[in-house]
Protein backbone atom coordinates (compact mmCIF):
# COMPACT_ATOMS: atom_id res chain seq x y z
CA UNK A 1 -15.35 12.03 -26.77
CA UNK A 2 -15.96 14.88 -29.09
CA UNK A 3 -19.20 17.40 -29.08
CA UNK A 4 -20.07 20.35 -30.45
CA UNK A 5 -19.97 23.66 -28.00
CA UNK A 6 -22.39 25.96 -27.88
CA UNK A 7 -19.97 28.54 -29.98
CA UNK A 8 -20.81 25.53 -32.80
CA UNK A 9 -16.68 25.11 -32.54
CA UNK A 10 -15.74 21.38 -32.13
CA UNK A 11 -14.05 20.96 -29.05
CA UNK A 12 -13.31 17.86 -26.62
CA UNK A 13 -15.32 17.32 -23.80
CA UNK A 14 -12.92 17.25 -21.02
CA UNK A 15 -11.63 13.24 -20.16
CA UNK A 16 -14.87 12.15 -18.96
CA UNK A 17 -15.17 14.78 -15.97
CA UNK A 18 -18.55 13.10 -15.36
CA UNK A 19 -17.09 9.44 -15.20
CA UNK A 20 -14.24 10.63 -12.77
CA UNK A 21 -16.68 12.04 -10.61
CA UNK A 22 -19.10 9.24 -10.24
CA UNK A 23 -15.65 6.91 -9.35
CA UNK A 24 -14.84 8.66 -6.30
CA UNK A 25 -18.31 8.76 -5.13
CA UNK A 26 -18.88 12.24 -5.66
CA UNK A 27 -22.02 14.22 -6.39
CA UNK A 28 -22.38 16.96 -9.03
CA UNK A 29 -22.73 19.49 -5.60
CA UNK A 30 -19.91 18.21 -3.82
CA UNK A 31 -17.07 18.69 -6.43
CA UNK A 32 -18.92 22.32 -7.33
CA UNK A 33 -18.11 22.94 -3.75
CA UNK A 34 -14.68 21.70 -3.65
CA UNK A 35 -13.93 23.86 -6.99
CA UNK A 36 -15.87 26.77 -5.71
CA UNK A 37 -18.43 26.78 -9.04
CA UNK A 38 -22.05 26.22 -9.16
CA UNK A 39 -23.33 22.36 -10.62
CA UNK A 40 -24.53 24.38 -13.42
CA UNK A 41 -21.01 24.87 -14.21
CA UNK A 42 -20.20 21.21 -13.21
CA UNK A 43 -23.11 19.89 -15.99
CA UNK A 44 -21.79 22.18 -18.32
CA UNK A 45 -18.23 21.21 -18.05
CA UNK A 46 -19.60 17.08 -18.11
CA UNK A 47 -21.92 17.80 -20.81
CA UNK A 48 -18.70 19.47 -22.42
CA UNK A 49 -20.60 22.84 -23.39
CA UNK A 50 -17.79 24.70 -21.85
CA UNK A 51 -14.22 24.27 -20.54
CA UNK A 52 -12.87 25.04 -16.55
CA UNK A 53 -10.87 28.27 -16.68
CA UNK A 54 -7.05 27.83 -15.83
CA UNK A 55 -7.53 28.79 -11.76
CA UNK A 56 -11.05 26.14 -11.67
CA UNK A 57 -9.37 23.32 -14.04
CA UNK A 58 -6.10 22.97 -11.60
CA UNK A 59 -9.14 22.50 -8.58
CA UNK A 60 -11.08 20.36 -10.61
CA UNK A 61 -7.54 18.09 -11.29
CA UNK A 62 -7.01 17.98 -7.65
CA UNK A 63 -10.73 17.53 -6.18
CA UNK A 64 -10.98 14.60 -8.93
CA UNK A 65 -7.34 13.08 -7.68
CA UNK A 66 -5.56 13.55 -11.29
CA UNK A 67 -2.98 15.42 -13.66
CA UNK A 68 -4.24 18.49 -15.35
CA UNK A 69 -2.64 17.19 -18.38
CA UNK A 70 -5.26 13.78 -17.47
CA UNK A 71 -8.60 15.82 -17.98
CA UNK A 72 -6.96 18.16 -21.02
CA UNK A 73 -4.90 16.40 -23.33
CA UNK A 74 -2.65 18.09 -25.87
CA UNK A 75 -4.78 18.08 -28.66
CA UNK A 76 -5.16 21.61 -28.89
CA UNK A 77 -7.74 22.18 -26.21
CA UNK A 78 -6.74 25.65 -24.30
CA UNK A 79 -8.07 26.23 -20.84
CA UNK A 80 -9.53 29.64 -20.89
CA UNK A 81 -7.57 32.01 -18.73
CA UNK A 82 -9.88 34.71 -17.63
């Protein structure tokens, strides 16, 4: 799923962050609580206007029960680091 980010650089919208959720019966609230981000950040990240950094994309993999690699695919997509 592709979209444009708010930099107007194309970019993927992370593996369907949104669709993961939803299929372990999470809200937008409780994964920003189990990654430690606001849902702001959550909707941004679903919406695909921005990416996790590195430290919040390894505890979004593990609150959504997947590989890193399974929500950023090697297609060029870097996960900010700072």
């Amino acid at each position: 799923m592709w979209s444009v980010c708010r930099t107007d650089i194309l970019c993927t919208n992370p593996m369907g962050i949104g669709d993961l959720r939803r299929t372990r019966g999470l809200t937008q609230e409780e994964l920003a609580r189990r990654v430690r981000v606001s849902i702001r950040t959550v909707a941004a990240w679903e919406r695909g206007e921005s990416l996790p950094r590195q430290r919040h994309a390894r505890a979004l993999a593990r609150a959504l029960g997947v590989a890193i690699d399974d929500l950023f695919p090697a297609n060029g997509t870097a996960i900010p680091t700072s």
